[in-house]
PDB file of N, CA and C in Angstrom:
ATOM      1  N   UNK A   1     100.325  87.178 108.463  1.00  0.00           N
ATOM      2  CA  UNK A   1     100.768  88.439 107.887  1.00  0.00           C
ATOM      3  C   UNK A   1     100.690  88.356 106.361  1.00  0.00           C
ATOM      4  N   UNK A   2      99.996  89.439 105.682  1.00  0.00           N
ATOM      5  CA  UNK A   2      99.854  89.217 104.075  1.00  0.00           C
ATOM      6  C   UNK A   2     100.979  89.947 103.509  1.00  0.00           C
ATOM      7  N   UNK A   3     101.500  89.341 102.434  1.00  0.00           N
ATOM      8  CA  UNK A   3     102.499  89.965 101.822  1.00  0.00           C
ATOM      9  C   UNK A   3     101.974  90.725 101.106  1.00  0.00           C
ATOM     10  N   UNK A   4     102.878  92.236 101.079  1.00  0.00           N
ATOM     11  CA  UNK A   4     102.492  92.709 100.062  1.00  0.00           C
ATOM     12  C   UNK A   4     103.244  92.893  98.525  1.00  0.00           C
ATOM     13  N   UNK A   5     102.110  93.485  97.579  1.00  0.00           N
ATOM     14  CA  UNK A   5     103.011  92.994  96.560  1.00  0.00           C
ATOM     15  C   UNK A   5     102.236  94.746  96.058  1.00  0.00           C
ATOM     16  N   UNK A   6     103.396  94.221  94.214  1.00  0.00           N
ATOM     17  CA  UNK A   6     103.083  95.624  93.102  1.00  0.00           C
ATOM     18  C   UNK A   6     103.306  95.215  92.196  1.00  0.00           C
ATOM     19  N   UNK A   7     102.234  95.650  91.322  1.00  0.00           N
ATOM     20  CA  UNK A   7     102.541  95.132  90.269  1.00  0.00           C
ATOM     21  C   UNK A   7     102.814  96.781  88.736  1.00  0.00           C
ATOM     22  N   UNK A   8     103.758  95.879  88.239  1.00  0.00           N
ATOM     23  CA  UNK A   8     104.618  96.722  87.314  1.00  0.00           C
ATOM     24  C   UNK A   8     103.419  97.896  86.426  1.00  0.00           C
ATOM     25  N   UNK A   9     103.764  98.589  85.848  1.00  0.00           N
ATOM     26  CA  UNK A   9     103.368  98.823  84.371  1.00  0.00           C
ATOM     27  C   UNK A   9     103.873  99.505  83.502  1.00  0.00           C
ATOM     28  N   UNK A  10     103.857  99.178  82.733  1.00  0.00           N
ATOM     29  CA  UNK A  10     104.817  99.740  81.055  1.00  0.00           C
ATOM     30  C   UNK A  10     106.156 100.845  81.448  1.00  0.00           C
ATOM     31  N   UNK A  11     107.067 100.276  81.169  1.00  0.00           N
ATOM     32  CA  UNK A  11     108.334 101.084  81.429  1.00  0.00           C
ATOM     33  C   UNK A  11     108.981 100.970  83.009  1.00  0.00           C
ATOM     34  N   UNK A  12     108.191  99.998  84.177  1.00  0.00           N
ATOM     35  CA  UNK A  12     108.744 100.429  85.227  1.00  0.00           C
ATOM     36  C   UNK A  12     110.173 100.242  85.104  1.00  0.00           C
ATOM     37  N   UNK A  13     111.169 100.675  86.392  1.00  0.00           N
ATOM     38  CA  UNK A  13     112.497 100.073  86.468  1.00  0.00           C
ATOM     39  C   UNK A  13     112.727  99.458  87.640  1.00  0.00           C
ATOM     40  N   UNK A  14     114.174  98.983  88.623  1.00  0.00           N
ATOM     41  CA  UNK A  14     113.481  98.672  89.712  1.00  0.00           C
ATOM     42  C   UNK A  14     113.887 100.239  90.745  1.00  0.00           C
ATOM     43  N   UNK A  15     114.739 100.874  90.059  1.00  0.00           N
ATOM     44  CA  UNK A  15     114.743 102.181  91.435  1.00  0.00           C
ATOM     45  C   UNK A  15     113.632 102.915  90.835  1.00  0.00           C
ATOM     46  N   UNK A  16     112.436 103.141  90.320  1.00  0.00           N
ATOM     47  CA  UNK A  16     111.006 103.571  90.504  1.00  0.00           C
ATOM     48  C   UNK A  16     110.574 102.922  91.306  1.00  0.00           C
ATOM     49  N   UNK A  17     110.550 102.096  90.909  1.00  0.00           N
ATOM     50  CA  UNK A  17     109.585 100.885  91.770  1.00  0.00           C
ATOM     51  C   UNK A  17     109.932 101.201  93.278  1.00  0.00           C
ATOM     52  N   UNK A  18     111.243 101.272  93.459  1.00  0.00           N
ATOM     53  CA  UNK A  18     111.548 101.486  95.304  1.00  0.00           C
ATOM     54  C   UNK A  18     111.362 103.043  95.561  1.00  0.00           C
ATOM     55  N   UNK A  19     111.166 103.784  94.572  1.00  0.00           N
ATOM     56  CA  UNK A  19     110.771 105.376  95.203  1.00  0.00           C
ATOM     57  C   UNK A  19     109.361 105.065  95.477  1.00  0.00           C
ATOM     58  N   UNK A  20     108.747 104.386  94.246  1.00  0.00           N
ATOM     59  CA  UNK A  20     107.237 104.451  94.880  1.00  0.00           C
ATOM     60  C   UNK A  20     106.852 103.448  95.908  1.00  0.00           C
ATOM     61  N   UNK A  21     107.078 102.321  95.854  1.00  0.00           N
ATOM     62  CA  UNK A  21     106.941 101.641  97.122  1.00  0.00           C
ATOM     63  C   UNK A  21     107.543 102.196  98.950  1.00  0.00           C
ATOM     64  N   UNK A  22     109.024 102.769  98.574  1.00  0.00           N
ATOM     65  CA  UNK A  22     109.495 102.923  99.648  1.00  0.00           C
ATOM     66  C   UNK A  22     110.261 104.248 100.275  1.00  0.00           C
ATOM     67  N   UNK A  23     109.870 105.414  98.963  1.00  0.00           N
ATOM     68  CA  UNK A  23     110.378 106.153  99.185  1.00  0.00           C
ATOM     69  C   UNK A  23     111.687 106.800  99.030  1.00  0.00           C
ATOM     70  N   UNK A  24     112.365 105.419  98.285  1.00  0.00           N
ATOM     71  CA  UNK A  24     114.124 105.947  98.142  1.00  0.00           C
ATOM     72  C   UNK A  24     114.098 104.635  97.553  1.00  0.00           C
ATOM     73  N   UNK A  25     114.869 105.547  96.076  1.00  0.00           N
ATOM     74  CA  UNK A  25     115.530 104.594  95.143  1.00  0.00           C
ATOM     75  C   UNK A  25     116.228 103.879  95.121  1.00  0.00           C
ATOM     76  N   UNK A  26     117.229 103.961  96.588  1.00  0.00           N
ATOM     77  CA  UNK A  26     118.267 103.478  96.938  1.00  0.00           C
ATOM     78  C   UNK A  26     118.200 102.444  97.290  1.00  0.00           C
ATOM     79  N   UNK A  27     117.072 101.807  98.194  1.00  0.00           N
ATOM     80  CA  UNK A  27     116.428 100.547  98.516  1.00  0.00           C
ATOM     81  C   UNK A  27     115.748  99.830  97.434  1.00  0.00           C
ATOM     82  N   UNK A  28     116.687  99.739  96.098  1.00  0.00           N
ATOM     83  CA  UNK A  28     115.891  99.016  94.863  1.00  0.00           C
ATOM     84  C   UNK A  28     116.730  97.446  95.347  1.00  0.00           C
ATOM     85  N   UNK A  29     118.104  97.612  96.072  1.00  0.00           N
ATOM     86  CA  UNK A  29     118.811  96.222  95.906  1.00  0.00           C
ATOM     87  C   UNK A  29     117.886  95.580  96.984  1.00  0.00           C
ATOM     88  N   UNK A  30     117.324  95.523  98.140  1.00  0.00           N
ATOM     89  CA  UNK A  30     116.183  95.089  98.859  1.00  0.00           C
ATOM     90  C   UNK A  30     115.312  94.056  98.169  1.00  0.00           C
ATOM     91  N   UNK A  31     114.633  95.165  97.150  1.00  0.00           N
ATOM     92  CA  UNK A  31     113.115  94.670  96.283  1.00  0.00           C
ATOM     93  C   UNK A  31     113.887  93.710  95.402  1.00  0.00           C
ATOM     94  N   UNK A  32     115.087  93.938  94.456  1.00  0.00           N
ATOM     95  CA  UNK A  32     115.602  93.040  93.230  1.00  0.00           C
ATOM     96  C   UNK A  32     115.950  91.892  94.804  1.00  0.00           C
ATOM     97  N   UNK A  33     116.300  91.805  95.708  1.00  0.00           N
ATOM     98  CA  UNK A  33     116.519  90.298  96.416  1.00  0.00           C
ATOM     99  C   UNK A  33     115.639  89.453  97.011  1.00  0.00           C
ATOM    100  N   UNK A  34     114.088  90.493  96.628  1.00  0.00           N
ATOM    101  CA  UNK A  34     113.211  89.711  97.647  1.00  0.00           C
ATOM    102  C   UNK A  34     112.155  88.907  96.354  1.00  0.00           C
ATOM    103  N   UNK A  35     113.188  89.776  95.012  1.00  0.00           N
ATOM    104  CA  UNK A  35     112.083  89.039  93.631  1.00  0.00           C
ATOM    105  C   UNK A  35     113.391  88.308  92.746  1.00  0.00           C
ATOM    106  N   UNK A  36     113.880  87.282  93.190  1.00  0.00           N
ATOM    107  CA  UNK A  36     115.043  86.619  92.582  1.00  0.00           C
ATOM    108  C   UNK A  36     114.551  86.434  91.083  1.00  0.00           C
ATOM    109  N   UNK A  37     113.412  86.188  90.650  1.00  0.00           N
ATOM    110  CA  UNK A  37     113.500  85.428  89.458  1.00  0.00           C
ATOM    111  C   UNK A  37     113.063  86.950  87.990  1.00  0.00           C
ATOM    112  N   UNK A  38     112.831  87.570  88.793  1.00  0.00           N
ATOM    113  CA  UNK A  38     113.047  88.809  87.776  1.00  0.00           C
ATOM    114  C   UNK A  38     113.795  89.667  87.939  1.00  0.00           C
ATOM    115  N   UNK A  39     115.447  89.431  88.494  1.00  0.00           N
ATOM    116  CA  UNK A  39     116.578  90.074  88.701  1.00  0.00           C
ATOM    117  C   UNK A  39     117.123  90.667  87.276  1.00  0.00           C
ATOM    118  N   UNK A  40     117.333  90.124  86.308  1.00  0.00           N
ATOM    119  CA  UNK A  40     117.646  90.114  85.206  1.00  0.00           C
ATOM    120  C   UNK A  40     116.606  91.218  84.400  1.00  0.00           C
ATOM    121  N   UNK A  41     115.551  91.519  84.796  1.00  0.00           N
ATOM    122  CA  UNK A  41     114.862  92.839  84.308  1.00  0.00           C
ATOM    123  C   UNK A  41     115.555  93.685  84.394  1.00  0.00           C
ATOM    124  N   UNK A  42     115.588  94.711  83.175  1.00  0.00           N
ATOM    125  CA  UNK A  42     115.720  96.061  83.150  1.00  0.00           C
ATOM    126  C   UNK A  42     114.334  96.771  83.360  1.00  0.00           C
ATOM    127  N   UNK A  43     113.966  97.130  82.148  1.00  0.00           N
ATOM    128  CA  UNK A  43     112.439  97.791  81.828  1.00  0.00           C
ATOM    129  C   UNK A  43     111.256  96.710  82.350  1.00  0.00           C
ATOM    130  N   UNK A  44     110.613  96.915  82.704  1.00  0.00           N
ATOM    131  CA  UNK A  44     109.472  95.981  82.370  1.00  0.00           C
ATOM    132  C   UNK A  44     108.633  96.323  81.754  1.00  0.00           C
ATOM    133  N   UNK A  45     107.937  95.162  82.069  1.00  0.00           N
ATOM    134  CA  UNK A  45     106.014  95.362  81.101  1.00  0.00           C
ATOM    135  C   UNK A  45     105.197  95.552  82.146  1.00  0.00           C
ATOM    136  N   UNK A  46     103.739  95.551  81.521  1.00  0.00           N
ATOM    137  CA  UNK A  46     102.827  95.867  82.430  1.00  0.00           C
ATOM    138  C   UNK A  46     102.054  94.823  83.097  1.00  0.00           C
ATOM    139  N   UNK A  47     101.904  94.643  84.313  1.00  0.00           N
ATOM    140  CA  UNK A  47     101.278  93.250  84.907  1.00  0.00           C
ATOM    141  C   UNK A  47     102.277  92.634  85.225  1.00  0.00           C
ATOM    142  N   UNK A  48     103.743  92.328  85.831  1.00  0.00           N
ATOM    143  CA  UNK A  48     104.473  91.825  86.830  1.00  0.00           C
ATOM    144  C   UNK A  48     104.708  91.979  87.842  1.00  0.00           C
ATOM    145  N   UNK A  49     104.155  90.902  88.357  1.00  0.00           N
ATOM    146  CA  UNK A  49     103.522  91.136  90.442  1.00  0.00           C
ATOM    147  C   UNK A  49     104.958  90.729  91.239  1.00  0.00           C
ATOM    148  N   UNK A  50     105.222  91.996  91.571  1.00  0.00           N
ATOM    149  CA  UNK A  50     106.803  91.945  92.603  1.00  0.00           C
ATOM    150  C   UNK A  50     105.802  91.811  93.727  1.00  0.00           C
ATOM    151  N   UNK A  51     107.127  90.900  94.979  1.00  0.00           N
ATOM    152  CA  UNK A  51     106.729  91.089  96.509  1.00  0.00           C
ATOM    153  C   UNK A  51     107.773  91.994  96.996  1.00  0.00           C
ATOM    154  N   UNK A  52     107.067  92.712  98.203  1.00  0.00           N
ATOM    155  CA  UNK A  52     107.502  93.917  98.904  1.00  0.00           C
ATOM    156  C   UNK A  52     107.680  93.207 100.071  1.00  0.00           C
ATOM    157  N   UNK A  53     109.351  93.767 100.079  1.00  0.00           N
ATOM    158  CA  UNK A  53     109.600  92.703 101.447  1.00  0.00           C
ATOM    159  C   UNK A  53     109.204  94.092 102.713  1.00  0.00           C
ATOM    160  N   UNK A  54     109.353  93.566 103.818  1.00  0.00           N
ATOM    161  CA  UNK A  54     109.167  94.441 104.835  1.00  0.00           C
ATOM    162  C   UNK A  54     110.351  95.341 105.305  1.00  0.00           C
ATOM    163  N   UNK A  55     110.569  96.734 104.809  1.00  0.00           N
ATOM    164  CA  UNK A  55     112.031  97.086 105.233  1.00  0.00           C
ATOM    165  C   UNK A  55     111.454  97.963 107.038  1.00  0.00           C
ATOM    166  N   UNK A  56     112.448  97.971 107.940  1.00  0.00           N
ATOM    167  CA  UNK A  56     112.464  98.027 109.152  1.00  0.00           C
ATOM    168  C   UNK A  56     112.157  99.802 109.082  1.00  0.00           C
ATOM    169  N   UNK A  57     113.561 100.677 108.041  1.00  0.00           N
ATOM    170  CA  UNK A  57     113.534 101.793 108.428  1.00  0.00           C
ATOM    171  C   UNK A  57     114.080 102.277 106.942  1.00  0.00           C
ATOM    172  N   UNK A  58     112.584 102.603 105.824  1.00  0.00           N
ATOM    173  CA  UNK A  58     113.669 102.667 104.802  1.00  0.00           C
ATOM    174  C   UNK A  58     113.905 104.309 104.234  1.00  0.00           C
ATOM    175  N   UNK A  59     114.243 105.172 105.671  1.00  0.00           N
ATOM    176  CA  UNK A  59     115.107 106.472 105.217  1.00  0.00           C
ATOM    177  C   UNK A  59     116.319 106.049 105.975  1.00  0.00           C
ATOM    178  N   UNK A  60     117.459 106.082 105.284  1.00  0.00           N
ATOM    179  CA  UNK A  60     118.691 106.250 105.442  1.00  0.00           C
ATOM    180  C   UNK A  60     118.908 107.412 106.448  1.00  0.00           C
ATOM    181  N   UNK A  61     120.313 107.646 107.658  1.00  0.00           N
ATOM    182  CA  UNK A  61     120.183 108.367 108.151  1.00  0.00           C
ATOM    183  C   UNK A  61     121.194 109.086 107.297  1.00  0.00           C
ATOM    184  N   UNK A  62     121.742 109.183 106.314  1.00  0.00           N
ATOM    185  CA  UNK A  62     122.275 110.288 105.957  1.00  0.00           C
ATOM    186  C   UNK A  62     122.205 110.847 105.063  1.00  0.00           C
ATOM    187  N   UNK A  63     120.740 110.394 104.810  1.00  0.00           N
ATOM    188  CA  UNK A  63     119.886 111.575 104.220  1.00  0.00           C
ATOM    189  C   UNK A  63     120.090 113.205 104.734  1.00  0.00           C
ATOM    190  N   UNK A  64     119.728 114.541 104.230  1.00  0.00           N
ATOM    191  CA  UNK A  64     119.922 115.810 104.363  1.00  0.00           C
ATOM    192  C   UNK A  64     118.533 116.082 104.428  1.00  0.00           C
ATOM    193  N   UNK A  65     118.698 117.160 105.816  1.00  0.00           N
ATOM    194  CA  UNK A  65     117.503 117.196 106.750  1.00  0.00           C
ATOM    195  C   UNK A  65     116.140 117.094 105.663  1.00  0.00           C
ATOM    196  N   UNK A  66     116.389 118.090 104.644  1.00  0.00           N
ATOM    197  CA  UNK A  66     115.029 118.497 103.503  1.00  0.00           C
ATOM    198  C   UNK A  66     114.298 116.833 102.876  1.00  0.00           C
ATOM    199  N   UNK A  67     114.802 115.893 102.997  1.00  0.00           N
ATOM    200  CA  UNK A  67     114.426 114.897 102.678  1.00  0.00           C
ATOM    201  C   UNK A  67     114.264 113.530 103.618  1.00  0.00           C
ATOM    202  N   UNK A  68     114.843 113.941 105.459  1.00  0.00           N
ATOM    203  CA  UNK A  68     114.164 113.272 105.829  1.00  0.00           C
ATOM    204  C   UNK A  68     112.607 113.278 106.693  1.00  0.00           C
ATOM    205  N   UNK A  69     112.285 114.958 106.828  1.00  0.00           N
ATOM    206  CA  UNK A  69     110.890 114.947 106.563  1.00  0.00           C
ATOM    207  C   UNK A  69     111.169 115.977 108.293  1.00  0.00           C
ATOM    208  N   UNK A  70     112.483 115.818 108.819  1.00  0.00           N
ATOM    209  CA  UNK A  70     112.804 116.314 110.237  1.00  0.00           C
ATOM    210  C   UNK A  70     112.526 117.861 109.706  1.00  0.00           C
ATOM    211  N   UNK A  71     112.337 119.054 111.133  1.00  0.00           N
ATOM    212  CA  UNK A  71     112.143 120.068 110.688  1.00  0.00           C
ATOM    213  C   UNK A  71     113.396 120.832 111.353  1.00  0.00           C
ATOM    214  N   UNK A  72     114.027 120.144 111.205  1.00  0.00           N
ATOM    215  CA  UNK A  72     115.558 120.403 112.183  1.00  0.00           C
ATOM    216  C   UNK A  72     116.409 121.226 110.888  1.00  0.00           C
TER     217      UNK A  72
END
């Protein structure tokens, strides 16, 4: 199985980083535990290769219908 990864550029943070990887900002504490040694980032630079851990199910269920994609 290949890991996947992302790499930063100029200004990322890490709840961008988990909207664009995963869809919800909320799953940034995930990504900051699966990249221990750049926990201590705020901003970054451009060219720092995070790994993307594998999340199971990453919409929350209590999300409100308009954002979990249901047409309920």
């Amino acid at each position: 199985m290949q890991t996947r990864t992302y790499t930063t550029i100029q200004g990322d943070m890490w709840d961008t980083i988990a909207y664009r990887v995963f869809g919800n900002e909320y799953l940034m504490t995930e990504l900051i535990d699966a990249n221990p040694s750049h926990r201590n980032i705020v901003l970054f630079p451009a060219g720092v290769v995070l790994a993307i851990p594998e999340i199971a199910d990453p919409a929350p269920d209590n999300l409100p219908p308009w954002k979990r994609g249901d047409s309920s």
